[in-house]
Protein backbone atom coordinates (compact mmCIF):
# COMPACT_ATOMS: atom_id res chain seq x y z
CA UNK A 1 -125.88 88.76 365.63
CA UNK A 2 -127.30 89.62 362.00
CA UNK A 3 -124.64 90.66 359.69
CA UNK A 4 -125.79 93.06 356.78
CA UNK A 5 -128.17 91.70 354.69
CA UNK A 6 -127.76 91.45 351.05
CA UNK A 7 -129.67 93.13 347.98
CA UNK A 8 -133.22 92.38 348.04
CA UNK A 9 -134.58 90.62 345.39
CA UNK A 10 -136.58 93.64 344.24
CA UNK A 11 -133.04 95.63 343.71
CA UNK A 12 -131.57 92.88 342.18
CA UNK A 13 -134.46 93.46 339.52
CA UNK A 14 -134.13 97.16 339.23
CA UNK A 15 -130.26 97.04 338.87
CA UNK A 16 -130.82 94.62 335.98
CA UNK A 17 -133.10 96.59 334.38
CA UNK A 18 -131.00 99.63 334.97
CA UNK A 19 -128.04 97.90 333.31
CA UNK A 20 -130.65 96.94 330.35
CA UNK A 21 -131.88 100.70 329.80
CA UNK A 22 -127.99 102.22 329.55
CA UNK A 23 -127.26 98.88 327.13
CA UNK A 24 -130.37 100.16 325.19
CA UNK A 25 -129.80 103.97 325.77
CA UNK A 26 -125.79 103.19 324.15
CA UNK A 27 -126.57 101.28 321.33
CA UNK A 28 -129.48 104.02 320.17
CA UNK A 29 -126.90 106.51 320.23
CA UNK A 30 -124.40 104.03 318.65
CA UNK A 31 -126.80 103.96 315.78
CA UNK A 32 -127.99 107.79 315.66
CA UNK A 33 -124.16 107.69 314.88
CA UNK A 34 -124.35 105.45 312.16
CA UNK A 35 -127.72 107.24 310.90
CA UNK A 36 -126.12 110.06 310.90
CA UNK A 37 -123.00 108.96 308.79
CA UNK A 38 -124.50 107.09 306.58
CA UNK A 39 -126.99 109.78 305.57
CA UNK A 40 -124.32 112.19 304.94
CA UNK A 41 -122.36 109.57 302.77
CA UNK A 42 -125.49 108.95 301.14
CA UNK A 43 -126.03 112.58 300.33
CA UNK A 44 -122.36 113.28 298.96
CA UNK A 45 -122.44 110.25 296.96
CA UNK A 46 -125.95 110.77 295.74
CA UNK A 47 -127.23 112.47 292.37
CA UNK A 48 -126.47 115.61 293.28
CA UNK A 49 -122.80 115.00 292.65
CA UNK A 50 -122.93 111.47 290.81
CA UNK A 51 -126.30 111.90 288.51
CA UNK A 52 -126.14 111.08 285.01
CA UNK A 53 -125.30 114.33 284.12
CA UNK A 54 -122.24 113.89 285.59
CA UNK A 55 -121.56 110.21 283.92
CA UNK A 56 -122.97 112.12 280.40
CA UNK A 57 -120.21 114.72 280.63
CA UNK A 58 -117.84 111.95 281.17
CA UNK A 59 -118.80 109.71 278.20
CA UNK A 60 -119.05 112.85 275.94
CA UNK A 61 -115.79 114.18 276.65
CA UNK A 62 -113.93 111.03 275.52
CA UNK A 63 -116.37 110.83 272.16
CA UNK A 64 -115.22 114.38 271.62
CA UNK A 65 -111.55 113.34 271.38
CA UNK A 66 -111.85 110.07 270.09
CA UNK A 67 -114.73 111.05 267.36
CA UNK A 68 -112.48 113.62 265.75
CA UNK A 69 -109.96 111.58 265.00
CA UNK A 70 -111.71 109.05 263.64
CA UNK A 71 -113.24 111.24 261.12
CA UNK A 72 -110.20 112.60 260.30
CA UNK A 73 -108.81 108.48 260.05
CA UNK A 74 -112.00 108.28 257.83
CA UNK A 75 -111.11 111.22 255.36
CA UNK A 76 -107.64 110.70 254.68
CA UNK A 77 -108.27 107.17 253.78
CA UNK A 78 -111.33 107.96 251.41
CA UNK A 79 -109.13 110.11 250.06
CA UNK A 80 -106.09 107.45 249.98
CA UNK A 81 -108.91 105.38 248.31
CA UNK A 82 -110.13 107.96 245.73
CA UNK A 83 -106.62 108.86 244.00
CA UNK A 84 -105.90 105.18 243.67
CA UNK A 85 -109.08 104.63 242.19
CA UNK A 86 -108.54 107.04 239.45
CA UNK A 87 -104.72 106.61 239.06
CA UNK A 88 -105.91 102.76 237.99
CA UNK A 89 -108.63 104.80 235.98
CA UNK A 90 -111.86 102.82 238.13
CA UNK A 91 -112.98 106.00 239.72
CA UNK A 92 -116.38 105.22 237.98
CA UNK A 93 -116.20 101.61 237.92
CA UNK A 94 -118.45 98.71 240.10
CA UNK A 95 -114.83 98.31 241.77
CA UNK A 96 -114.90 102.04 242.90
CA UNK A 97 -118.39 101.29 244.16
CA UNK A 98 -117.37 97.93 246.20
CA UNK A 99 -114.20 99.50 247.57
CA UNK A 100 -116.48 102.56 249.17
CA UNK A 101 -118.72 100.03 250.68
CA UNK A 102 -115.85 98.34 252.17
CA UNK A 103 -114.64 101.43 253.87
CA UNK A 104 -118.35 102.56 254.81
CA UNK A 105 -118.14 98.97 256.99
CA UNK A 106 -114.84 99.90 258.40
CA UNK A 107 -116.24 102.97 259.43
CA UNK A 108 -119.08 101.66 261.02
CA UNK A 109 -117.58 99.09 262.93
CA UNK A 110 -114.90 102.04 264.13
CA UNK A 111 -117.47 104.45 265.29
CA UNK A 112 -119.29 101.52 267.14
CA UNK A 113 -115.96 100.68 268.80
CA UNK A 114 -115.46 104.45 269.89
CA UNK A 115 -118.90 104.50 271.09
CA UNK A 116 -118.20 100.94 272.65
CA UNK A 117 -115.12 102.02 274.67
CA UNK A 118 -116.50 105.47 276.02
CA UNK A 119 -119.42 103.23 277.57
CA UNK A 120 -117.36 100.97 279.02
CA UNK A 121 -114.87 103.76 280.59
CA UNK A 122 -118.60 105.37 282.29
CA UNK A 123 -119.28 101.90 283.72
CA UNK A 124 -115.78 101.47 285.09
CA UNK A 125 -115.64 105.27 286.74
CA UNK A 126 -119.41 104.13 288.14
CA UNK A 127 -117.97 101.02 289.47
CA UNK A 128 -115.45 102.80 290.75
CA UNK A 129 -117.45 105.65 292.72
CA UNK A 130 -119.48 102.65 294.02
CA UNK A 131 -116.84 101.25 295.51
CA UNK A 132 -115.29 104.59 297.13
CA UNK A 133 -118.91 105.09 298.40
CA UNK A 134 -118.57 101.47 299.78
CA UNK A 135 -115.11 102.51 301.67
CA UNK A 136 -116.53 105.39 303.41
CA UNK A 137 -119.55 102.90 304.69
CA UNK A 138 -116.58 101.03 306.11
CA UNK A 139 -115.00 103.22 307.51
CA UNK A 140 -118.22 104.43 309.24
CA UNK A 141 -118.83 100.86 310.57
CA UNK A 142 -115.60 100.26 311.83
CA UNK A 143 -114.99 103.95 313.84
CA UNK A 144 -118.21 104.94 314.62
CA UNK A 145 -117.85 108.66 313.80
CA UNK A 146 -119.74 110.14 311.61
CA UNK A 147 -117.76 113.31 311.30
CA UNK A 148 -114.58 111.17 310.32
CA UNK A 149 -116.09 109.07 307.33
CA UNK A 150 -118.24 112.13 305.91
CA UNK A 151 -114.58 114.12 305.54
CA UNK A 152 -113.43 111.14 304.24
CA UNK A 153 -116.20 110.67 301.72
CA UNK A 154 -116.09 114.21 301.05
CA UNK A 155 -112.25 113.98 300.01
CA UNK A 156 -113.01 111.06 298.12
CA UNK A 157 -116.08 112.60 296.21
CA UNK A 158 -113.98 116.32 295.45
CA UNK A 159 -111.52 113.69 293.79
CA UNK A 160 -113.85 111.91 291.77
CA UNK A 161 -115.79 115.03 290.72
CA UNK A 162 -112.55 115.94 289.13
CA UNK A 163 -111.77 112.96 287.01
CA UNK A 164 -111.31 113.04 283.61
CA UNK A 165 -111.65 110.18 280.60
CA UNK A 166 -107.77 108.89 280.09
CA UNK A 167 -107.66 110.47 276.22
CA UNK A 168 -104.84 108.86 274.15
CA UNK A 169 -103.83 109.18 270.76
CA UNK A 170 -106.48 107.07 268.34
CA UNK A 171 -104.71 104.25 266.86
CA UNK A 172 -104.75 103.48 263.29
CA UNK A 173 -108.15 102.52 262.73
CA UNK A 174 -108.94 101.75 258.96
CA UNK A 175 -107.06 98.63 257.09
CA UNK A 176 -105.33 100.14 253.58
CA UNK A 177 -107.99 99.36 250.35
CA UNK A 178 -105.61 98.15 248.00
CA UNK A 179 -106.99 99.43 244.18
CA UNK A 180 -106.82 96.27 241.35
CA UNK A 181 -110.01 94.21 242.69
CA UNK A 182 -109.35 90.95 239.87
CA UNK A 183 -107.14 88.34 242.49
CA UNK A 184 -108.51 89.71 245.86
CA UNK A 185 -112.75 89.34 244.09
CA UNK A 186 -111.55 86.23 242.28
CA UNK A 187 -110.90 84.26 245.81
CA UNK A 188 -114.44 85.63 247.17
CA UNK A 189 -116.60 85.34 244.47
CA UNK A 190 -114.65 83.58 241.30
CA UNK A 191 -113.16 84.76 238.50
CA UNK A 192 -116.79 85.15 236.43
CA UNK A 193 -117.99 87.24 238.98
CA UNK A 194 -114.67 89.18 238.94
CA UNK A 195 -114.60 90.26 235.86
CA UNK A 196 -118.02 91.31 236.04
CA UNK A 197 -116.87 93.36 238.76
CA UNK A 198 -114.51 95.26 237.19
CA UNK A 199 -115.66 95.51 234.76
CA UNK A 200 -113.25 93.22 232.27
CA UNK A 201 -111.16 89.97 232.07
CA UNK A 202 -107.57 89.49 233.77
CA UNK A 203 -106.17 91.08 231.83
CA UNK A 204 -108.09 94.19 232.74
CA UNK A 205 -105.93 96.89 234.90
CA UNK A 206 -108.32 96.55 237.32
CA UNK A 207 -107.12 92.73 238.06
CA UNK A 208 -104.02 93.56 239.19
CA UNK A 209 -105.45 94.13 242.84
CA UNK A 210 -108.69 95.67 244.46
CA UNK A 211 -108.99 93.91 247.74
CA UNK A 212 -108.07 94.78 251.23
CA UNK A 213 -105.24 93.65 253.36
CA UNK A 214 -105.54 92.92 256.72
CA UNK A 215 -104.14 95.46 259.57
CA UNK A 216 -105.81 95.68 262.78
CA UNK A 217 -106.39 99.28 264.53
């Protein structure tokens, strides 16, 4: 009167383990997959595409609009600076001398703001890369196909290869240098040291103004 007889204890083992190798067996090809992807993001993203070269070109190609312009900026207001110089007849005066310094500052403070602003355009487009590198890795994770987020990363890296500095028109950079130093030295260093400046009392031309007024780029 026996009825069948169930799974013995022994295939009860050998079906588990079974069940253990394909759970094993799936998730090393799962992550072969991922291997896979993640290597060829890896590679498109990598130096070969994104190396410094690459961030060099970018940073130099917004100096070489930017730098231009500021030297031409720089020119046309030493040469602003030079006829009103000699119109007030200073062109050889301690005031001449103080008014080029204060445009040599200017200047310097301009070309370290070019300089400033083409670094900080490299480290956004790096930031950004990064973060279109993380997107493919994403995209990886969350399909599982390798051939999928490499196109994708490939799409996005052809894009970003082609990306250029956004070049606008320099603003006004350099604040006028008015020429009659007396009243603009007076309120920085007192009227003695004033006149020593240029070169006279008040009643000197040269009082009537050297100083500079204040205009942001």
């Amino acid at each position: 009167m026996g009825g069948k007889s169930g799974p013995s204890n022994n295939q009860m083992v050998q079906f588990e383990m079974q069940q253990a190798q394909q759970a094993t067996d799936k998730e090393n090809l799962r992550q072969a997959r991922l291997d896979q992807g993640k290597t060829a993001i890896d590679q498109l993203f990598g130096s070969d595409n994104f190396g410094d070269d690459f961030y060099n070109n970018y940073n130099q190609a917004e100096l070489n609009y930017t730098q231009p312009q500021l030297a031409d900026q720089y020119d046309k207001a030493k040469q602003g600076m030079t006829y009103d110089l000699a119109r007030a007849g200073t062109l050889r005066s301690t005031a001449a001398g103080y008014a080029q310094s204060l445009l040599e500052k200017q200047n310097a403070l301009n070309e370290a703001g070019v300089t400033a602003k083409a670094d900080t355009d490299t480290a956004a487009l790096r930031q950004s890369i990064a973060s279109q590198q993380q997107a493919a890795y994403n995209q990886l994770y969350a399909t599982e196909d390798p051939t999928v987020a490499a196109n994708t990363a490939a799409t996005s890296v052809g894009n970003a290869q082609l990306t250029q500095p956004n070049l606008t028109p320099l603003a006004n950079a350099f604040q006028p240098i008015t020429i009659g130093l007396g009243s603009a030295l007076s309120s920085v260093y007192g009227n003695s040291v004033a006149n020593n400046l240029t070169g006279g009392t008040t009643s000197n031309p040269l009082s009537n103004n050297v100083g500079v007024t204040s205009q942001q780029a």
